[in-house]
C-alpha atoms as a PDB file:
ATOM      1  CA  UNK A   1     -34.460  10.984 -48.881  1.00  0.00           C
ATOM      2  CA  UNK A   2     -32.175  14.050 -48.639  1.00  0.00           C
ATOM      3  CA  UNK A   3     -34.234  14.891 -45.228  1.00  0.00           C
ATOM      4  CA  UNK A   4     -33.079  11.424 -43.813  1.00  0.00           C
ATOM      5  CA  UNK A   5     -29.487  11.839 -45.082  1.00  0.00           C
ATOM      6  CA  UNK A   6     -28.989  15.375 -43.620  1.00  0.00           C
ATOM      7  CA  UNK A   7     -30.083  14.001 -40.121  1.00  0.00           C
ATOM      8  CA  UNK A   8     -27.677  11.054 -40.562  1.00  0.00           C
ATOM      9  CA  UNK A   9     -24.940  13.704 -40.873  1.00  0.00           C
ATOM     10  CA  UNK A  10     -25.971  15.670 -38.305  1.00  0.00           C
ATOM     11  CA  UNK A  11     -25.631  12.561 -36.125  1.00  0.00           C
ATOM     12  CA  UNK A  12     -22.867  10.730 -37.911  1.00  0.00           C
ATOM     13  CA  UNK A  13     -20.852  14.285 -37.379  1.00  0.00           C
ATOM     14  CA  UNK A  14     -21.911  15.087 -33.787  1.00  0.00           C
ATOM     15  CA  UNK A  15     -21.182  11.401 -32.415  1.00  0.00           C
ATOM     16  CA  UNK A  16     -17.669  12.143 -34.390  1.00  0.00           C
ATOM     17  CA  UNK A  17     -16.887  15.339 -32.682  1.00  0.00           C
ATOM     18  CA  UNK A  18     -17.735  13.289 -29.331  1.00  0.00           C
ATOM     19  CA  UNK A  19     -15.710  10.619 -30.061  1.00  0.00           C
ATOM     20  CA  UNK A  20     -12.421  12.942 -31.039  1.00  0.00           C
ATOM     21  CA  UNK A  21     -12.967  14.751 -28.081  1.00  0.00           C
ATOM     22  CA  UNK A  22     -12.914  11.896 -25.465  1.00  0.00           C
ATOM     23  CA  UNK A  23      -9.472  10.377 -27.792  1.00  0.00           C
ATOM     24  CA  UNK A  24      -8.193  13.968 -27.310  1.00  0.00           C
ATOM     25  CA  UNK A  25      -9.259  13.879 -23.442  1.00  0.00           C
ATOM     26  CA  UNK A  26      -7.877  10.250 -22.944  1.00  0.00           C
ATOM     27  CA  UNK A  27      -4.467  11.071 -24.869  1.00  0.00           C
ATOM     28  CA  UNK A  28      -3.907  14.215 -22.859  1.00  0.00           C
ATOM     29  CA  UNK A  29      -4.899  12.112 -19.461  1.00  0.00           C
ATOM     30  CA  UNK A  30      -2.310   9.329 -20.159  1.00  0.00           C
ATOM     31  CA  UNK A  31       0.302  12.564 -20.845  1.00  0.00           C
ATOM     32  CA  UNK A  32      -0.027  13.966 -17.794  1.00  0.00           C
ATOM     33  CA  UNK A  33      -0.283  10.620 -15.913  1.00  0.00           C
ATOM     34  CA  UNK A  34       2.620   9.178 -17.172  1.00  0.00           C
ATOM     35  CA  UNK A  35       6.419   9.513 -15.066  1.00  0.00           C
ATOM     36  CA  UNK A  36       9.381   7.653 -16.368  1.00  0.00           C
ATOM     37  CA  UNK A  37      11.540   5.768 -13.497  1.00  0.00           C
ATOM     38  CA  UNK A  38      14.927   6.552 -13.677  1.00  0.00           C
ATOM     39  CA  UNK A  39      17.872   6.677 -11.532  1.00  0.00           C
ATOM     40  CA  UNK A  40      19.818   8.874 -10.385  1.00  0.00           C
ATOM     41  CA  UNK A  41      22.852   8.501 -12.522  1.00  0.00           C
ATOM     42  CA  UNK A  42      20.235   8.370 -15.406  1.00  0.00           C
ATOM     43  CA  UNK A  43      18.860  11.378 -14.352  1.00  0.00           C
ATOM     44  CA  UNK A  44      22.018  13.267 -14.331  1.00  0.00           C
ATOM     45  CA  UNK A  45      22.605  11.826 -17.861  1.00  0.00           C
ATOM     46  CA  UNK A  46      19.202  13.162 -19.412  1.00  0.00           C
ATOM     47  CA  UNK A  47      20.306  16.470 -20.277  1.00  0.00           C
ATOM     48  CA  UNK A  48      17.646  18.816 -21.395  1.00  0.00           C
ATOM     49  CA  UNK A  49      15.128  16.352 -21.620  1.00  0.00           C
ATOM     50  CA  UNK A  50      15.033  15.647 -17.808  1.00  0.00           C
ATOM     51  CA  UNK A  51      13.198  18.780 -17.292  1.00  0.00           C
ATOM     52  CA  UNK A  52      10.109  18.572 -19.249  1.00  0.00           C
ATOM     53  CA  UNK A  53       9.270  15.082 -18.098  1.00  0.00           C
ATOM     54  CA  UNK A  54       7.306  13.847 -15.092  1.00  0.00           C
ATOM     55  CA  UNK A  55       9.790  11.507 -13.227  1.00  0.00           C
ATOM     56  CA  UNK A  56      10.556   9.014 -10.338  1.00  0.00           C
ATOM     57  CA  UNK A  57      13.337   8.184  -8.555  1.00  0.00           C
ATOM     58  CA  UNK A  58      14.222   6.170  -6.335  1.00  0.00           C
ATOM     59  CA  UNK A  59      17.491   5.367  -3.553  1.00  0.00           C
ATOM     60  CA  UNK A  60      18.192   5.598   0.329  1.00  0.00           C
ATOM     61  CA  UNK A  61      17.838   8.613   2.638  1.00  0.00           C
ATOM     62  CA  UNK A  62      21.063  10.296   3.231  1.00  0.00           C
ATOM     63  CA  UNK A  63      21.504   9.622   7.189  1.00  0.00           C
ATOM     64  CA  UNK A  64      21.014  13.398   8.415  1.00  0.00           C
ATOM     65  CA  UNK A  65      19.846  14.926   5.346  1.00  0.00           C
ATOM     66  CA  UNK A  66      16.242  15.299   6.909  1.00  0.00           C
ATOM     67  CA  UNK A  67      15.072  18.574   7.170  1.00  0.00           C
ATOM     68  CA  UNK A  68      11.397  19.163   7.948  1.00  0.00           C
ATOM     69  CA  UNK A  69       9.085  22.540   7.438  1.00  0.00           C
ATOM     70  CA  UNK A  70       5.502  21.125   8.200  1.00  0.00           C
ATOM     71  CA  UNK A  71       4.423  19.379   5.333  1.00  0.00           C
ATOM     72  CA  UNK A  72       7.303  20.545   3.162  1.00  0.00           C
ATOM     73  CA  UNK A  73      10.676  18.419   3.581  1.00  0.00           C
ATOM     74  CA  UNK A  74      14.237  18.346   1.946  1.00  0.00           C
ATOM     75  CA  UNK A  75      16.389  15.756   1.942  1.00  0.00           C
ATOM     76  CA  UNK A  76      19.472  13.693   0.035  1.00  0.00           C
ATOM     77  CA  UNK A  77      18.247  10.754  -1.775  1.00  0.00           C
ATOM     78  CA  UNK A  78      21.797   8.437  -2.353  1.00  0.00           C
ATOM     79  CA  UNK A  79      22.516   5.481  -4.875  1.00  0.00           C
ATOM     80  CA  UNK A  80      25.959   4.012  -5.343  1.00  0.00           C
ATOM     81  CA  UNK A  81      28.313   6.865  -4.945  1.00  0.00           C
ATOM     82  CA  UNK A  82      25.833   9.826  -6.759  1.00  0.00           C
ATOM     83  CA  UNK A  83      23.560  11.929  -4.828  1.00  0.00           C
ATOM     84  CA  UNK A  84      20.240  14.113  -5.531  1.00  0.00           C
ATOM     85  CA  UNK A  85      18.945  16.783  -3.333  1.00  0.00           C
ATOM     86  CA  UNK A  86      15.195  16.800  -3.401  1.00  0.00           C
ATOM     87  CA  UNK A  87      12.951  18.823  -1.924  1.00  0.00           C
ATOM     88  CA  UNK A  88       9.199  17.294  -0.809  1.00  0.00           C
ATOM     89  CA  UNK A  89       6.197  20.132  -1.067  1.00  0.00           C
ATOM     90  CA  UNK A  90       3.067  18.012  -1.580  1.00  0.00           C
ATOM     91  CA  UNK A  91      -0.411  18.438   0.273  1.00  0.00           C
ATOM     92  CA  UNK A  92       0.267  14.700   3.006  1.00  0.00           C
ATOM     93  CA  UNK A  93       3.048  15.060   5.362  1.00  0.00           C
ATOM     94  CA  UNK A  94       5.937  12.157   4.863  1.00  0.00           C
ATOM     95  CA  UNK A  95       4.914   8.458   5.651  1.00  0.00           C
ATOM     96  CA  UNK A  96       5.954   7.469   8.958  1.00  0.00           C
ATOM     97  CA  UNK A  97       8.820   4.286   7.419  1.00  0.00           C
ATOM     98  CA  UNK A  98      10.334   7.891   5.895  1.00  0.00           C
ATOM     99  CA  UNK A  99      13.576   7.928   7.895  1.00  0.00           C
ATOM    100  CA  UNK A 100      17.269   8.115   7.299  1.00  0.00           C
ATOM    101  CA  UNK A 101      18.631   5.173   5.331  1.00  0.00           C
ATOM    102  CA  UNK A 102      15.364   4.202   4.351  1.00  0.00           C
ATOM    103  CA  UNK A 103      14.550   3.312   0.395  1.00  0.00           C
ATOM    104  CA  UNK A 104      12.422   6.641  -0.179  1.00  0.00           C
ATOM    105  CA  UNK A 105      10.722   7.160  -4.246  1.00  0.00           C
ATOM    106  CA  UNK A 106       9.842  10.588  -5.069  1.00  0.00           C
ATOM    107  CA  UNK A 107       7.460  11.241  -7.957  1.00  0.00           C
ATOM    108  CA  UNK A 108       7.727  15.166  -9.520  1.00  0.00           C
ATOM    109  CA  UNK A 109       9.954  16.872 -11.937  1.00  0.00           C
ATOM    110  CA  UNK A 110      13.882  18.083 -12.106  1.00  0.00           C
ATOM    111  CA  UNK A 111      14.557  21.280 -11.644  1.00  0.00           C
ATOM    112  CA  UNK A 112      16.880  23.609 -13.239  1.00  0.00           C
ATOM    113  CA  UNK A 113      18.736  24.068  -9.696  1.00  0.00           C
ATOM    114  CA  UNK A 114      19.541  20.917  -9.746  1.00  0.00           C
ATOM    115  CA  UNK A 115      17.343  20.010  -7.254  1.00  0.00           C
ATOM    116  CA  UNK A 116      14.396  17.423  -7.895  1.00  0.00           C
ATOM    117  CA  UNK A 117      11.476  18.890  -6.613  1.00  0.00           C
ATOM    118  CA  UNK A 118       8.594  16.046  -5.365  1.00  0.00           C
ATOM    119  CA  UNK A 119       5.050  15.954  -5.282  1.00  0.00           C
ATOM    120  CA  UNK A 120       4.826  12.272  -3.869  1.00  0.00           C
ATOM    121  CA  UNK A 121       6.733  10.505  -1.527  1.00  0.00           C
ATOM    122  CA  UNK A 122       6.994   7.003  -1.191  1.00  0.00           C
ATOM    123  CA  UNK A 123       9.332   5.428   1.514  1.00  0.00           C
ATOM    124  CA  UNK A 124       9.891   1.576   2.752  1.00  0.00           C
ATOM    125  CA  UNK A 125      11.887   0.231   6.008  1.00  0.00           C
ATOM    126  CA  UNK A 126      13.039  -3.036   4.767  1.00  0.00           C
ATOM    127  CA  UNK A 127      13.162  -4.688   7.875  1.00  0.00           C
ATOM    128  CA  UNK A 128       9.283  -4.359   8.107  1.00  0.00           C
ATOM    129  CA  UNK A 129       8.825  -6.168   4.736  1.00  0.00           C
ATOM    130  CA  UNK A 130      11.719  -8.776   5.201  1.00  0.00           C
ATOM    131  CA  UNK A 131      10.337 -12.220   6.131  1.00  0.00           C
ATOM    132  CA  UNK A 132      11.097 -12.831  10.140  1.00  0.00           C
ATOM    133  CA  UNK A 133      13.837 -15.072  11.004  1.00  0.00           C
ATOM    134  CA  UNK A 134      12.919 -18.261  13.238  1.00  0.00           C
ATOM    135  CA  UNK A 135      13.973 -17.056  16.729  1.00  0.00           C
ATOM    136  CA  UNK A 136      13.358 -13.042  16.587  1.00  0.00           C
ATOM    137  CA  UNK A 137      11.097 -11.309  18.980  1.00  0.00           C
ATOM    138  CA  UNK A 138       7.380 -11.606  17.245  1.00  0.00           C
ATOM    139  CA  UNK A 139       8.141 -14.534  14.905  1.00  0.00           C
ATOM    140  CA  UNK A 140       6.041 -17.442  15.570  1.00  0.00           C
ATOM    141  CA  UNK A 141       7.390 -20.756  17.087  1.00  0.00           C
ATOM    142  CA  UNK A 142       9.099 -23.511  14.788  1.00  0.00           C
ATOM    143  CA  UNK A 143       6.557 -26.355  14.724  1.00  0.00           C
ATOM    144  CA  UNK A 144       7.523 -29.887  15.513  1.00  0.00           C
ATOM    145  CA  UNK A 145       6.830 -32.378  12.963  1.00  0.00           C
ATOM    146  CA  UNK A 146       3.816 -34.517  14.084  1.00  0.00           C
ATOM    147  CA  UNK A 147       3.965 -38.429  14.791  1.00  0.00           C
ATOM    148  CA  UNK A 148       1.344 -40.518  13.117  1.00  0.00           C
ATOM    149  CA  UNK A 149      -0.068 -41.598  16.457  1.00  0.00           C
ATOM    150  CA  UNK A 150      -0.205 -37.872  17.614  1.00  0.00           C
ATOM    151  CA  UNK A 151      -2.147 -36.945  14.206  1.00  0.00           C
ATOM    152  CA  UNK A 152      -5.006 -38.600  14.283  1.00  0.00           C
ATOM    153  CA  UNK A 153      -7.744 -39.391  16.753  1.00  0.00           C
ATOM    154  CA  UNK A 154      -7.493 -42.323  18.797  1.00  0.00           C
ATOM    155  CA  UNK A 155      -9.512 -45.380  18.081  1.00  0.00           C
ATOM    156  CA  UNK A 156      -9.416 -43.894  14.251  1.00  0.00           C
ATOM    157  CA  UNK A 157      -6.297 -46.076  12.579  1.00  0.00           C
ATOM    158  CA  UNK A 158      -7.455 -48.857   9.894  1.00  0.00           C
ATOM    159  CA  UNK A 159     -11.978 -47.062  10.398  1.00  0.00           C
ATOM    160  CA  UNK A 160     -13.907 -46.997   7.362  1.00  0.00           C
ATOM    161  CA  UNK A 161     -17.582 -46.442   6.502  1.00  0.00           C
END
């Protein structure tokens, strides 16, 4: 009997140790994942605590304030009347909607400089995702509403099986 209960705690402690690790793995996963959205007069408003977190924020391109290195790219992002200098370094160059006035997110973390420094860049052109208005180049034609007579097939009216 003792034979049988040593191997059950052998097991029962093992599949434990397994199953703490992979919480432990999981927990510190979700940690690192995570990024709080903020903006950037919340940002300003963090204080110390704005540096230690993974963030994202979001606003237009400052017209002008694109400045390009290969991959690496600074610019203004602008909301209301505040404004945050970030500075893009990640491994993808900028999507091609990133332009000036554009919505742009970056993803990354605030630096002591004052500067926010990116990893991931998001950016939108909001005429692209705005519905087209009847008229515009592109948008289809308004269709005219159908007469009974034109809708179905002649000889059809008052048929049954």
């Amino acid at each position: 009997m003792s034979d049988q209960t040593s191997k059950f705690l052998k097991f029962g402690g093992a599949t434990a140790l397994i199953l703490i690790s992979l919480g432990y793995l999981a927990y510190t996963g979700v940690q690192e994942s995570k990024s709080y959205y903020v903006t950037i007069k919340e940002l300003h408003g963090m204080g110390d605590s704005a540096y230690t977190k993974r963030l994202r924020v979001a606003g237009n391109v400052q017209p002008g304030s694109i400045k390009r290195t290969g991959t690496k790219v600074e610019f203004v992002l602008v909301e209301q009347d505040l404004s945050l200098p970030v500075v893009y370094s990640g491994t993808e160059a900028p999507p091609d909607t990133f332009k000036d006035n554009s919505q742009a997110l970056a993803e990354g973390s605030f630096g002591h400089d004052g500067v926010f420094h990116a990893k991931q860049l998001q950016a939108k052109c909001a005429s692209k995702y705005a519905p087209q208005q009847p008229g515009a180049p592109g948008a289809p034609a308004a269709e005219q509403p159908k007469s009974m007579t034109q809708a179905q097939p002649a000889g059809s009216a008052g048929m049954s099986n």
